[in-house]
C-alpha atoms as a PDB file:
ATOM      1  CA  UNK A   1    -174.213 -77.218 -17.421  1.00  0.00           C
ATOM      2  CA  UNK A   2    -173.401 -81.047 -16.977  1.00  0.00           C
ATOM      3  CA  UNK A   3    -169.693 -79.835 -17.662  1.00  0.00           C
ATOM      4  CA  UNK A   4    -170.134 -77.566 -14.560  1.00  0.00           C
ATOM      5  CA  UNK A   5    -171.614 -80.325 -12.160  1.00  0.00           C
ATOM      6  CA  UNK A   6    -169.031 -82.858 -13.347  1.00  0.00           C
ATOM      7  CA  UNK A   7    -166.311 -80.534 -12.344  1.00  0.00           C
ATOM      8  CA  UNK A   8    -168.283 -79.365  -9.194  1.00  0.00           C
ATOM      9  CA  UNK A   9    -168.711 -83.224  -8.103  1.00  0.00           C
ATOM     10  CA  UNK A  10    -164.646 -83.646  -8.107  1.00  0.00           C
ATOM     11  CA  UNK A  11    -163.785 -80.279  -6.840  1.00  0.00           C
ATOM     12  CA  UNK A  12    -165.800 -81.433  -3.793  1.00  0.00           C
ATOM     13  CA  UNK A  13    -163.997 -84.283  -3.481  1.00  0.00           C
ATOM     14  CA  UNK A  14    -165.784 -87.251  -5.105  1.00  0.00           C
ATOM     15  CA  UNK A  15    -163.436 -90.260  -6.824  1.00  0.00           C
ATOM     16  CA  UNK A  16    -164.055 -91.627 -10.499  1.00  0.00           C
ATOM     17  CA  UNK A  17    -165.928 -94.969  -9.695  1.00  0.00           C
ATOM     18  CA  UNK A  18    -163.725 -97.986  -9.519  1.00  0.00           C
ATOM     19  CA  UNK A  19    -163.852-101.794 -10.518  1.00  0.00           C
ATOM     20  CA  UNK A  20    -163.802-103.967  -8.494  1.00  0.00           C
ATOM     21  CA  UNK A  21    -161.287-107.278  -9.225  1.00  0.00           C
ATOM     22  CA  UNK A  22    -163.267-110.607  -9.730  1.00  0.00           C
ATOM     23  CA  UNK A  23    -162.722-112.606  -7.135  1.00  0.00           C
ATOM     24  CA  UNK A  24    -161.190-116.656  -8.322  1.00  0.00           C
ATOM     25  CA  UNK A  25    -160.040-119.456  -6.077  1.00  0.00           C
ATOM     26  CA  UNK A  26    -157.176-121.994  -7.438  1.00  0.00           C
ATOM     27  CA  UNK A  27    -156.555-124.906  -5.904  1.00  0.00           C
ATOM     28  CA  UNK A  28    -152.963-126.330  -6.242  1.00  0.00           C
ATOM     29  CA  UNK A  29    -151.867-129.938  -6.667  1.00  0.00           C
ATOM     30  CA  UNK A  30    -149.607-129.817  -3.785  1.00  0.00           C
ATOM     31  CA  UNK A  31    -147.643-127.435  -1.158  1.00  0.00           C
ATOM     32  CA  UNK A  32    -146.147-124.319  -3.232  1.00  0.00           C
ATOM     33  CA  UNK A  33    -143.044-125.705  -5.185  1.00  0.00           C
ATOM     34  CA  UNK A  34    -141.517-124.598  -8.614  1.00  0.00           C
ATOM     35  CA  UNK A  35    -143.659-126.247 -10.502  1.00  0.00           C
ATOM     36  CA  UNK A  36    -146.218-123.474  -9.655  1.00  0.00           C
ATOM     37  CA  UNK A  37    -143.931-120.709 -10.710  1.00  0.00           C
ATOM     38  CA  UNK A  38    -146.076-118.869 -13.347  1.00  0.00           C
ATOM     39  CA  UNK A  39    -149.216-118.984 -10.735  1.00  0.00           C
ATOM     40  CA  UNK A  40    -146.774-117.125  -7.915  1.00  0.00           C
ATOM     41  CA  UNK A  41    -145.165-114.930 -10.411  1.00  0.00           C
ATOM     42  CA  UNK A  42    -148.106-114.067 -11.922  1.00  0.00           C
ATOM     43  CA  UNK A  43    -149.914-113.099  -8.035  1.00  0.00           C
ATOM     44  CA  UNK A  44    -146.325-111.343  -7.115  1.00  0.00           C
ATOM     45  CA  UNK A  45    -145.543-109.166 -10.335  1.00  0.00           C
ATOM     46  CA  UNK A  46    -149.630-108.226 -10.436  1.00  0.00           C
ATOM     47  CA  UNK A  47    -150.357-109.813 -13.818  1.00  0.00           C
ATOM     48  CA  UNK A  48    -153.495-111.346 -11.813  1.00  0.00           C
ATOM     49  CA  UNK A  49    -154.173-107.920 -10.209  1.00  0.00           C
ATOM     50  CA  UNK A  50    -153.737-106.552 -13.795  1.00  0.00           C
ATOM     51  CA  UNK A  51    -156.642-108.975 -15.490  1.00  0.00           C
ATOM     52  CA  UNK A  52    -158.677-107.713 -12.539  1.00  0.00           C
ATOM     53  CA  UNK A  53    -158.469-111.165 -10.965  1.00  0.00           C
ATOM     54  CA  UNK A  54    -158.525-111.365  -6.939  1.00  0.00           C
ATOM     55  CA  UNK A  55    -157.069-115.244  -7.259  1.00  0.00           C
ATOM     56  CA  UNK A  56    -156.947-117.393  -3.874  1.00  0.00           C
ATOM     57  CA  UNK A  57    -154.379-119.428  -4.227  1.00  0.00           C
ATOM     58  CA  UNK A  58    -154.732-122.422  -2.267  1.00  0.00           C
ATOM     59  CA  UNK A  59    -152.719-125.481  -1.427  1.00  0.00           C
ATOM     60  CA  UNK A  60    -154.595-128.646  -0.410  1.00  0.00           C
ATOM     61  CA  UNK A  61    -154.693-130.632   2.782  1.00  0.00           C
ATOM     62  CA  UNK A  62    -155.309-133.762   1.156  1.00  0.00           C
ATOM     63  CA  UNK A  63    -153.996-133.426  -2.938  1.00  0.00           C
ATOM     64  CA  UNK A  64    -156.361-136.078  -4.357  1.00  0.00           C
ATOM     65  CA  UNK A  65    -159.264-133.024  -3.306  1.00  0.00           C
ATOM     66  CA  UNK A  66    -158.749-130.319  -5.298  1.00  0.00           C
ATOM     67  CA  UNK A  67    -160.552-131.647  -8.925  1.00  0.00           C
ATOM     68  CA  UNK A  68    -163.146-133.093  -6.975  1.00  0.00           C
ATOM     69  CA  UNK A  69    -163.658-129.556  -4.964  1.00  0.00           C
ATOM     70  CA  UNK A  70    -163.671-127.975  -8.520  1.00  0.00           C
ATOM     71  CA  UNK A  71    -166.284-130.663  -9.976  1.00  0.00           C
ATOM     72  CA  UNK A  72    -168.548-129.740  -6.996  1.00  0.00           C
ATOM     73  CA  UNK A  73    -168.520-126.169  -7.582  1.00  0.00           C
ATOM     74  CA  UNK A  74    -166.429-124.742  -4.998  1.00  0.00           C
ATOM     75  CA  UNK A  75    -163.423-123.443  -6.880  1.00  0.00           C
ATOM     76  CA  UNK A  76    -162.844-122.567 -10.037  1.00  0.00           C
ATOM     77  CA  UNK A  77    -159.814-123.727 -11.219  1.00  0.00           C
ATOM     78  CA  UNK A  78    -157.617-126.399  -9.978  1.00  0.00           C
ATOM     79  CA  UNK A  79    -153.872-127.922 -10.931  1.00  0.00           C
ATOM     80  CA  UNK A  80    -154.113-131.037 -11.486  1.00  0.00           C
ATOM     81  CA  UNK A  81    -152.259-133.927 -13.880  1.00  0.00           C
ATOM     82  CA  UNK A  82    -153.606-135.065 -17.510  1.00  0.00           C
ATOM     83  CA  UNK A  83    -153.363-138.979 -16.573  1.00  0.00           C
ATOM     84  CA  UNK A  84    -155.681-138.276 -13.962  1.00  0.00           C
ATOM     85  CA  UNK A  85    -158.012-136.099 -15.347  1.00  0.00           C
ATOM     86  CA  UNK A  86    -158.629-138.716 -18.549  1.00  0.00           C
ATOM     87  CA  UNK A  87    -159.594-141.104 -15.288  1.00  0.00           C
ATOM     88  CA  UNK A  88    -161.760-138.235 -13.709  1.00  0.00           C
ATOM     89  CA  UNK A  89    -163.734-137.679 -17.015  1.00  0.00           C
ATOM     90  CA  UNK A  90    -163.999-141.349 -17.636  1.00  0.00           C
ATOM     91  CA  UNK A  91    -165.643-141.775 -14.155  1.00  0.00           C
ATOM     92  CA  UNK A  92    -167.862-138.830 -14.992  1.00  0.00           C
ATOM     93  CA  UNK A  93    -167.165-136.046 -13.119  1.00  0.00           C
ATOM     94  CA  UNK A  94    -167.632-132.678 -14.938  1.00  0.00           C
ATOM     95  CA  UNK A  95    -164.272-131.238 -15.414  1.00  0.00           C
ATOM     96  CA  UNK A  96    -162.424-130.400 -17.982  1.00  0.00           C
ATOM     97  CA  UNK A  97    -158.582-129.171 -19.017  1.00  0.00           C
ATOM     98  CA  UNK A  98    -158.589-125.652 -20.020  1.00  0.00           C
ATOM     99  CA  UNK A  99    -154.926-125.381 -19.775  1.00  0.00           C
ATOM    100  CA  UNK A 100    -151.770-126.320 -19.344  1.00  0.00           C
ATOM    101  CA  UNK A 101    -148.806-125.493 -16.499  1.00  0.00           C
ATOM    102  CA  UNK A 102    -146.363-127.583 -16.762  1.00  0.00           C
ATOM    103  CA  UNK A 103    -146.116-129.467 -20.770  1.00  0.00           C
ATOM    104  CA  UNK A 104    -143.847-132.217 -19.819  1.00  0.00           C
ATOM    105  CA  UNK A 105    -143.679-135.131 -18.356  1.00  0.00           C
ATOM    106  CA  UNK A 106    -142.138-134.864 -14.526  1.00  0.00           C
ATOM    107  CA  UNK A 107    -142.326-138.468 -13.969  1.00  0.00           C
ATOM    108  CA  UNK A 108    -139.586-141.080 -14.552  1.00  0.00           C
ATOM    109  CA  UNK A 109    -138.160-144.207 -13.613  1.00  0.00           C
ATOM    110  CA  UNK A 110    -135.368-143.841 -11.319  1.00  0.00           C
ATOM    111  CA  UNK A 111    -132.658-146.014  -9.858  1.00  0.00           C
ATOM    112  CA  UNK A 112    -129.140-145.628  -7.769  1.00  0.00           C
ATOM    113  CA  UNK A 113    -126.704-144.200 -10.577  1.00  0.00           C
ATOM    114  CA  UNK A 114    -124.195-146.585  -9.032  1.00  0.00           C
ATOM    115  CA  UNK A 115    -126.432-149.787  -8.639  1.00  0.00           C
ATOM    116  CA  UNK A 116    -127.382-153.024 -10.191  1.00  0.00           C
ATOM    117  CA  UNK A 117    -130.101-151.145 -12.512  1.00  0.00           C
ATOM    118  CA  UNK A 118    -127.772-149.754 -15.612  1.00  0.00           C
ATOM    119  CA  UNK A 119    -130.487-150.299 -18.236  1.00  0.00           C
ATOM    120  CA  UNK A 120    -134.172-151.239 -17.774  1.00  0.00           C
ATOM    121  CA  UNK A 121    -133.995-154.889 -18.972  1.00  0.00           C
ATOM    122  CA  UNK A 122    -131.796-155.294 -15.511  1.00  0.00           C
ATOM    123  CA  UNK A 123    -135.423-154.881 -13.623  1.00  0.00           C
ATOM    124  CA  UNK A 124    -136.447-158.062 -14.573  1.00  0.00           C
ATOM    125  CA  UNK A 125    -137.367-159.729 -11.324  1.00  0.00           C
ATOM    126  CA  UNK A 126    -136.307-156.255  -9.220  1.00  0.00           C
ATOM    127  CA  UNK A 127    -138.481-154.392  -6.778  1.00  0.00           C
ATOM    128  CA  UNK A 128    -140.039-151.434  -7.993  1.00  0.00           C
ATOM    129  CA  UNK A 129    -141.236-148.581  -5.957  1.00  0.00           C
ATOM    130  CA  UNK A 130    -144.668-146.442  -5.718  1.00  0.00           C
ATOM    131  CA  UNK A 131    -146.774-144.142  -4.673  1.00  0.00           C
ATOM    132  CA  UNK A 132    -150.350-143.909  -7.030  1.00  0.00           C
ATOM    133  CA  UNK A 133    -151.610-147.025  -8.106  1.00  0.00           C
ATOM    134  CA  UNK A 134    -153.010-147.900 -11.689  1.00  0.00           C
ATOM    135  CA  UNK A 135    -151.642-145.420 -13.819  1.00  0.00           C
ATOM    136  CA  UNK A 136    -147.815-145.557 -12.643  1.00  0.00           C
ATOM    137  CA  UNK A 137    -148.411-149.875 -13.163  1.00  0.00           C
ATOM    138  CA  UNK A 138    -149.646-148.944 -16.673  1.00  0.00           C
ATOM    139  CA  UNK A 139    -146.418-146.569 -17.397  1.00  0.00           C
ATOM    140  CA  UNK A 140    -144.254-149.404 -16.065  1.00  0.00           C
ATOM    141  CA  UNK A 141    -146.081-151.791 -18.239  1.00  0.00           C
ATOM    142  CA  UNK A 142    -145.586-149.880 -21.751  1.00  0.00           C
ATOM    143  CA  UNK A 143    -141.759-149.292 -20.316  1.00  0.00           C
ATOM    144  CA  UNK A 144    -141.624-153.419 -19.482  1.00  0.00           C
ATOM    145  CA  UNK A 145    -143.452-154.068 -22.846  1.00  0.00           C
ATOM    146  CA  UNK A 146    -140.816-152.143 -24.900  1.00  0.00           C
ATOM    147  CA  UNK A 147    -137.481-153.796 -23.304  1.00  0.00           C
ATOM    148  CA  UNK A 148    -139.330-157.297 -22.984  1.00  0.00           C
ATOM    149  CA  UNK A 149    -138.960-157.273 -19.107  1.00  0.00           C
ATOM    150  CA  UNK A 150    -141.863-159.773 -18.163  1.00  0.00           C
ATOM    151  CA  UNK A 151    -143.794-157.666 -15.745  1.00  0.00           C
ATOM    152  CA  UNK A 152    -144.795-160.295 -13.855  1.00  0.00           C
ATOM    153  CA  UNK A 153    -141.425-161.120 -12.516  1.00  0.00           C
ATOM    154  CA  UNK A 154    -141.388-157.665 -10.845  1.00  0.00           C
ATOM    155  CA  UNK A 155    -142.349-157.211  -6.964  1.00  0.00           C
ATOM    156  CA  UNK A 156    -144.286-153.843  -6.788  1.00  0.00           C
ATOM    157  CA  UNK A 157    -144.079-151.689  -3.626  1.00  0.00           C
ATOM    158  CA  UNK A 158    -146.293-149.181  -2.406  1.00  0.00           C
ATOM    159  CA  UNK A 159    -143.871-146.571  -0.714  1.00  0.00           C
ATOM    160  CA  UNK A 160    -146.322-144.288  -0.241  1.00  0.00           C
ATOM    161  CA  UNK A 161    -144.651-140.614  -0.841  1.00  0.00           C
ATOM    162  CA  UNK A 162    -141.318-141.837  -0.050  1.00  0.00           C
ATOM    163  CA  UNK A 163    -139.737-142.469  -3.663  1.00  0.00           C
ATOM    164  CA  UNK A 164    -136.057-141.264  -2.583  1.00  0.00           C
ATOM    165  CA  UNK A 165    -135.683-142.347   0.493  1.00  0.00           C
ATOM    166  CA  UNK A 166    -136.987-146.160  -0.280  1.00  0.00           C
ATOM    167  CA  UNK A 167    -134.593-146.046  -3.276  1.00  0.00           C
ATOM    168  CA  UNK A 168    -131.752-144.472  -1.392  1.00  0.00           C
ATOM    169  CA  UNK A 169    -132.040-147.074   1.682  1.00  0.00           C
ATOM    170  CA  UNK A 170    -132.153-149.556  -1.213  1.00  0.00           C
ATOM    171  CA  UNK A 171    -135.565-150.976   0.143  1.00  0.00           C
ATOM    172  CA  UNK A 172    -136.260-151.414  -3.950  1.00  0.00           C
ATOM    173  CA  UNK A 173    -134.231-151.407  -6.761  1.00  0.00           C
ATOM    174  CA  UNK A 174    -135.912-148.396  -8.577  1.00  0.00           C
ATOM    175  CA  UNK A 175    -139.367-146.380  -8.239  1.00  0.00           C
ATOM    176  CA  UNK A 176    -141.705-144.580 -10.567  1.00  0.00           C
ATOM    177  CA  UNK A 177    -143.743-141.595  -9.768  1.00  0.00           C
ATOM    178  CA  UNK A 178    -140.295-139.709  -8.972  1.00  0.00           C
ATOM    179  CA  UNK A 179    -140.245-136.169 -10.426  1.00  0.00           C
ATOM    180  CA  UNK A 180    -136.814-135.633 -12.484  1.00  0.00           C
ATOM    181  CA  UNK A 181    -136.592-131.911 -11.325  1.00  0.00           C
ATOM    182  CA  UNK A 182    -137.107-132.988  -7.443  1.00  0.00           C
ATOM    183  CA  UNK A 183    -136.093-136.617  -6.649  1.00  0.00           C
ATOM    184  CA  UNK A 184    -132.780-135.912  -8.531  1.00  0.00           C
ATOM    185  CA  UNK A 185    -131.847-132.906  -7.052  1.00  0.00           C
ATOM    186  CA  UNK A 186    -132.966-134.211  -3.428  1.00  0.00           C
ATOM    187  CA  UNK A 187    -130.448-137.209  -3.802  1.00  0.00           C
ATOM    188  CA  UNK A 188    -127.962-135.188  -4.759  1.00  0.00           C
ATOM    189  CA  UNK A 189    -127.918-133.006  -2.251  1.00  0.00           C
ATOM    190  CA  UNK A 190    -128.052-135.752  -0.255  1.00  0.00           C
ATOM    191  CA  UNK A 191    -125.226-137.175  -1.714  1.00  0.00           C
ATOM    192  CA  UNK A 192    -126.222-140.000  -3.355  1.00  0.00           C
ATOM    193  CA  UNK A 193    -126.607-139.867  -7.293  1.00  0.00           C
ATOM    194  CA  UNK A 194    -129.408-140.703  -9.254  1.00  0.00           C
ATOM    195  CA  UNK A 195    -130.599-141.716 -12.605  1.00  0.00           C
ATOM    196  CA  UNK A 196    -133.218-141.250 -14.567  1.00  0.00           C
ATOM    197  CA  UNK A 197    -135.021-143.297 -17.462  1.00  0.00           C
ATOM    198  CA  UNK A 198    -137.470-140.437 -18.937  1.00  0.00           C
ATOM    199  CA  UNK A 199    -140.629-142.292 -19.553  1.00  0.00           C
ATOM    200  CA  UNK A 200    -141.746-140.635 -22.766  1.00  0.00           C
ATOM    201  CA  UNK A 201    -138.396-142.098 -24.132  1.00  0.00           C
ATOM    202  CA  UNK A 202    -138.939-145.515 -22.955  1.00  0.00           C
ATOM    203  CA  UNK A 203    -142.510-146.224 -24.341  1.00  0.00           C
ATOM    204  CA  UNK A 204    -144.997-143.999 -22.778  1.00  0.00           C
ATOM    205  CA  UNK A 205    -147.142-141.480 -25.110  1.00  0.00           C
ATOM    206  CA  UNK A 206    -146.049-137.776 -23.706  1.00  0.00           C
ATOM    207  CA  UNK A 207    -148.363-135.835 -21.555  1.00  0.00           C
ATOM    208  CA  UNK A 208    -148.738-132.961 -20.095  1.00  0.00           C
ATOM    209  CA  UNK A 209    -147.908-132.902 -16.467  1.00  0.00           C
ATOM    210  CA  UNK A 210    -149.568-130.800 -15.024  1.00  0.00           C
ATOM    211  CA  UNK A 211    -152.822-129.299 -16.186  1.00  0.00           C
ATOM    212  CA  UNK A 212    -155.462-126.591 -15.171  1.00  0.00           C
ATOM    213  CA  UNK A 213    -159.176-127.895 -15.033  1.00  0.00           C
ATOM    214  CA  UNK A 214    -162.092-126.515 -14.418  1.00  0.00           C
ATOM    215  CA  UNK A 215    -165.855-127.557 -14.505  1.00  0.00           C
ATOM    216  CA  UNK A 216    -167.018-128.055 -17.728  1.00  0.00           C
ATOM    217  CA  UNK A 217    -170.828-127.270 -17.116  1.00  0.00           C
ATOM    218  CA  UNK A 218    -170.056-124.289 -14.924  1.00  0.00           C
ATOM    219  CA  UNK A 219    -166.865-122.202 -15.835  1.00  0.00           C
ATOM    220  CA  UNK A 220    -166.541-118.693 -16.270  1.00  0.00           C
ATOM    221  CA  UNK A 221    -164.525-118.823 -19.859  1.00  0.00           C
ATOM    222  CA  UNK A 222    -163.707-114.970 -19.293  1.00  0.00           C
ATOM    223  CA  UNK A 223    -162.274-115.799 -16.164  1.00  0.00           C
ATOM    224  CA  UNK A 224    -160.173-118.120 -17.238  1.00  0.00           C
ATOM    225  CA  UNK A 225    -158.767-116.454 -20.378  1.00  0.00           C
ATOM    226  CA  UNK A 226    -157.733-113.922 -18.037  1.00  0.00           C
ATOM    227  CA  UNK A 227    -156.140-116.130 -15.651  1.00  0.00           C
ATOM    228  CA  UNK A 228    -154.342-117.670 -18.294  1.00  0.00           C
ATOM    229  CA  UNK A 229    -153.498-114.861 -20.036  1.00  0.00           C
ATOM    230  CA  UNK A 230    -151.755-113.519 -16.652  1.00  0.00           C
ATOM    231  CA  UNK A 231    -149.668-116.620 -16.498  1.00  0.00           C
ATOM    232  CA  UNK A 232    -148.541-116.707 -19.969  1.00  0.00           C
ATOM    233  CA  UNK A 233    -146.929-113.014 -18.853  1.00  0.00           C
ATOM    234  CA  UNK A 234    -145.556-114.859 -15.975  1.00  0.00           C
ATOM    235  CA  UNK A 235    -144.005-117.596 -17.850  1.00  0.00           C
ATOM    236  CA  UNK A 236    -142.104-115.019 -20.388  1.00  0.00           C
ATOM    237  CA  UNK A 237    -140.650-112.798 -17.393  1.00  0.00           C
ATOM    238  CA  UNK A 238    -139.344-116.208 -16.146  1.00  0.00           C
ATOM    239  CA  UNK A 239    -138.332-117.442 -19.381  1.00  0.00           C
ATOM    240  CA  UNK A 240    -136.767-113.805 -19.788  1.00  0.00           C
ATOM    241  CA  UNK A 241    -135.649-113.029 -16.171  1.00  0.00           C
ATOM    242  CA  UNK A 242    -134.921-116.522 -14.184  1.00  0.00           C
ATOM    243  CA  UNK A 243    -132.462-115.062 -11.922  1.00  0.00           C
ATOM    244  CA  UNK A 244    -134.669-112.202 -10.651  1.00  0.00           C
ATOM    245  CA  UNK A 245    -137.815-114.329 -11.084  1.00  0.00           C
ATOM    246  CA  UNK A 246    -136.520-116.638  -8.160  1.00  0.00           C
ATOM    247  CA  UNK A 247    -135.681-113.994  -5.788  1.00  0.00           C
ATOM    248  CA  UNK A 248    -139.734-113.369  -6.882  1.00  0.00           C
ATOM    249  CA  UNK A 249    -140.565-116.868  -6.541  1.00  0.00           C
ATOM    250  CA  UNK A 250    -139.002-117.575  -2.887  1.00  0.00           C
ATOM    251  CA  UNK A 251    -139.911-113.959  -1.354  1.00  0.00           C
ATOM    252  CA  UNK A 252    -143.389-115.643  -1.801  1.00  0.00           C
ATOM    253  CA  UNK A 253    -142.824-117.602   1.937  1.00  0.00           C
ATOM    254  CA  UNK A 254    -140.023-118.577   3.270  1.00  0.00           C
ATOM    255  CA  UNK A 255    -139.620-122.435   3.264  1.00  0.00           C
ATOM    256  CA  UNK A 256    -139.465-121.684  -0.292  1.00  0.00           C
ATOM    257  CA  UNK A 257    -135.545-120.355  -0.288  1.00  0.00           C
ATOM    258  CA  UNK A 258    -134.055-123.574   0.060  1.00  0.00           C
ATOM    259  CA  UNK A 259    -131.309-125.575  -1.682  1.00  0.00           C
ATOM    260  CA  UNK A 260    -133.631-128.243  -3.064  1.00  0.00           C
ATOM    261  CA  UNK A 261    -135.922-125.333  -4.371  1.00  0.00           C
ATOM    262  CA  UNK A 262    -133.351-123.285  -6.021  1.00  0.00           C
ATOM    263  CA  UNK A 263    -131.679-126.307  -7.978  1.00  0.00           C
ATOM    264  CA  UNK A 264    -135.606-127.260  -8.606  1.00  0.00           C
ATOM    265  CA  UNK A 265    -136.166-123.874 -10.023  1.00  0.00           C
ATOM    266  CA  UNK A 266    -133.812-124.182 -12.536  1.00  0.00           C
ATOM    267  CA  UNK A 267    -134.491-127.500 -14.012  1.00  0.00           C
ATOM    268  CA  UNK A 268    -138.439-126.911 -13.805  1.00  0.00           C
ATOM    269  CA  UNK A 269    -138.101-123.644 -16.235  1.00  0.00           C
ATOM    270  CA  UNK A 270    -137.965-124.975 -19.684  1.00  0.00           C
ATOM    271  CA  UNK A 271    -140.637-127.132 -18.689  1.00  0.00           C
ATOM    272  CA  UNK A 272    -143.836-124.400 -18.324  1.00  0.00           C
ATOM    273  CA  UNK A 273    -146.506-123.602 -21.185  1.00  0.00           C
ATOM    274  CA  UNK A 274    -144.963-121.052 -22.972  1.00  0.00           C
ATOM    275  CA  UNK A 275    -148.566-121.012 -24.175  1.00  0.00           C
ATOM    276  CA  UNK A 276    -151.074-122.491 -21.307  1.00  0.00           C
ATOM    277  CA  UNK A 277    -154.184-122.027 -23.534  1.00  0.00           C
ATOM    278  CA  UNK A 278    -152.573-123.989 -26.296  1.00  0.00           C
ATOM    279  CA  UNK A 279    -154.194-127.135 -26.587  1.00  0.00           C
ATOM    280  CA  UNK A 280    -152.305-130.522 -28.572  1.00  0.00           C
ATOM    281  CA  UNK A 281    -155.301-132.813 -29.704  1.00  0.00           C
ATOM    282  CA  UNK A 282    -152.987-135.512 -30.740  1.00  0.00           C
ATOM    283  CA  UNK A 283    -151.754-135.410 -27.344  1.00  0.00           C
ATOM    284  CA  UNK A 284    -155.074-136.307 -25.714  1.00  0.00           C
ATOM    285  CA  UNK A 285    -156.515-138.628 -27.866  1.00  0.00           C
ATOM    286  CA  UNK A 286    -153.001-140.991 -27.823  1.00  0.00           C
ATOM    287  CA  UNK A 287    -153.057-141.103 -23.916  1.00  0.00           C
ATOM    288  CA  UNK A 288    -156.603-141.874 -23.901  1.00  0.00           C
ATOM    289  CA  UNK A 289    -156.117-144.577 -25.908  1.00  0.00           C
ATOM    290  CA  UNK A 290    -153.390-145.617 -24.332  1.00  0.00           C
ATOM    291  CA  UNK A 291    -155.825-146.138 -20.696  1.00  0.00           C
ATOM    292  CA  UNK A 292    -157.798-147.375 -22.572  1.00  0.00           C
ATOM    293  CA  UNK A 293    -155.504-150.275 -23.821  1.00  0.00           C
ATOM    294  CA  UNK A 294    -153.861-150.989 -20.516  1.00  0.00           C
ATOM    295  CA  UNK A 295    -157.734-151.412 -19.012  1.00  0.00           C
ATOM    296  CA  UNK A 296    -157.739-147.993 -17.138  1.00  0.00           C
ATOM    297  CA  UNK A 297    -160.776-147.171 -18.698  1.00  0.00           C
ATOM    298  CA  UNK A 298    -163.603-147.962 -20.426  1.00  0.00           C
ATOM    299  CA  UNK A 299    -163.769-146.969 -24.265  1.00  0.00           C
ATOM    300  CA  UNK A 300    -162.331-144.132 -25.396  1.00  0.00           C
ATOM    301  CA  UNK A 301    -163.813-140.088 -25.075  1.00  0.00           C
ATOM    302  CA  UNK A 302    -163.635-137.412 -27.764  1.00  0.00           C
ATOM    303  CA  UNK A 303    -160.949-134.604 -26.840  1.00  0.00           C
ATOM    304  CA  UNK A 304    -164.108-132.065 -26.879  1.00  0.00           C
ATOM    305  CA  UNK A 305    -164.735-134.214 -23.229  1.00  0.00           C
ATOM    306  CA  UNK A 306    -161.520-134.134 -22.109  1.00  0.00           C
ATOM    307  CA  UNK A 307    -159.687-130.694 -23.008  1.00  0.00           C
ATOM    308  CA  UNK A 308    -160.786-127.375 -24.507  1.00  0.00           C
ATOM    309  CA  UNK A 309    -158.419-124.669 -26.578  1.00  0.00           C
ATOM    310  CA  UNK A 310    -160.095-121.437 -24.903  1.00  0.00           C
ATOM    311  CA  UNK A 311    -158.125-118.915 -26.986  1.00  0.00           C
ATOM    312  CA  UNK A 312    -159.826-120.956 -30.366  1.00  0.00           C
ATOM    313  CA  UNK A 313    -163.228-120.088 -29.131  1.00  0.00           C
END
């Protein structure tokens, strides 16, 4: 008999019940660039749709928001950088790394490839370019520490955003805070050439760049497996397919098929997660030491505080 219903109930026209996707918002560090290329693969190719995740991606008005947003409960996931979420934790907001987007540093010290600046112990008494204070002085004082430059001889510069453009005007000698897979390519096509001095050669513990957090006393773990787990698909198509995942990547809007973007593309590839869950506890606990030892912050927190390995759980 309940065979005869169920096949009366269709005949007549009624659907199998559906799921509905769970609705997440992400937060980005910054407009929609390369360096978000699993996120907009992974919304483009449907590996969101196919975690049945609805994900809202967002891109701030003001990028020093979107952790803070996230620590107040109104998204659930933001990109954001490791340096600054040791800082975040320290001051005590409830967030917490629960992955990992981009697993380098992006950062470096850049001057004119032709200039006066062919090795770092030429900066003594230069002028030095940037745009965040406290942690960029801290990089340029392990960099200073390990070529004896005396730091104090240096004039620093806030240049606000403009890294390239103060460097190629030759308003300062070098800057720090440029990204090597944007600053670069930007002078080039400009036609002025660049050079970099990567920071994580020159003194600086590596880091991850860029970093997903979330709230630590509020997140949906499921969630964010999933959400992870759709941008670990993303980053092997990419890895696999990075022809075909630009033409993905720029069809996204249409400031994004540019020059600057293309070359960015390229360079910004071996760069992702190849496994965003993944979590290096050496990693952590050397940078926090290190703020702690340049007077960034107080004492030092456990890893457990400051990042979490979700696929360990």
């Amino acid at each position: 008999m309940k065979k005869i219903l169920l096949s009366t109930a269709f005949a007549a026209g009624f659907a199998a019940p559906t799921w509905a996707a769970d609705d997440m918002t992400l937060l980005l560090d910054w407009f929609v660039n390369p360096d978000h290329g699993p996120i907009i693969i992974a919304q483009q190719k449907g590996f969101f749709a196919d975690q049945d995740l609805d994900v809202d991606i967002v891109a701030p008005a003001d990028p020093s928001d979107p952790p803070k947003l996230v620590a107040a409960g109104q998204a659930e996931l933001a990109v954001s950088y490791q340096p600054s979420t040791h800082l975040q934790v320290a001051e005590g907001l409830p967030l917490i790394r629960v992955g990992t987007l981009v697993a380098t540093p992006l950062n470096c010290l850049l001057v004119l490839e032709d200039g006066p600046i062919k090795e770092i112990s030429d900066l003594e008494g230069a002028k030095i370019g940037y745009s965040v204070a406290g942690v960029e002085q801290a990089l340029l004082g392990a960099i200073f520490e390990k070529h004896d430059v005396d730091y104090d001889s240096v004039e620093l510069i806030n240049v606000n955003w403009s890294l390239s453009p103060s460097l190629m005007s030759k308003q300062v000698d070098a800057v720090i805070g440029a990204y090597r897979n944007f600053e670069l390519n930007q002078m080039e096509i400009e036609g002025v050439a660049g050079k970099c001095f990567y920071i994580e050669e020159e003194g600086v513990p590596t880091y991850d760049e860029l970093v997903y957090v979330a709230n630590s006393e509020s997140m949906d773990k499921d969630k964010i497996r999933r959400f992870l787990r759709a941008t670990e698909l993303a980053t092997q198509y990419i890895v696999n397919h990075p022809e075909e995942s630009w033409d993905i990547f720029k069809s996204y809007s249409a400031e994004l098929d540019d020059e600057l973007n293309a070359k960015a593309w390229v360079d910004t590839i071996t760069r992702f997660a190849l496994r965003p869950e993944a979590l290096d506890e050496g990693r952590y606990t050397r940078f926090e030491a290190f703020l702690e030892s340049s007077g960034l912050v107080k004492g030092t927190r456990p890893v457990s505080e400051l990042a979490i390995d979700l696929g360990a759980e």
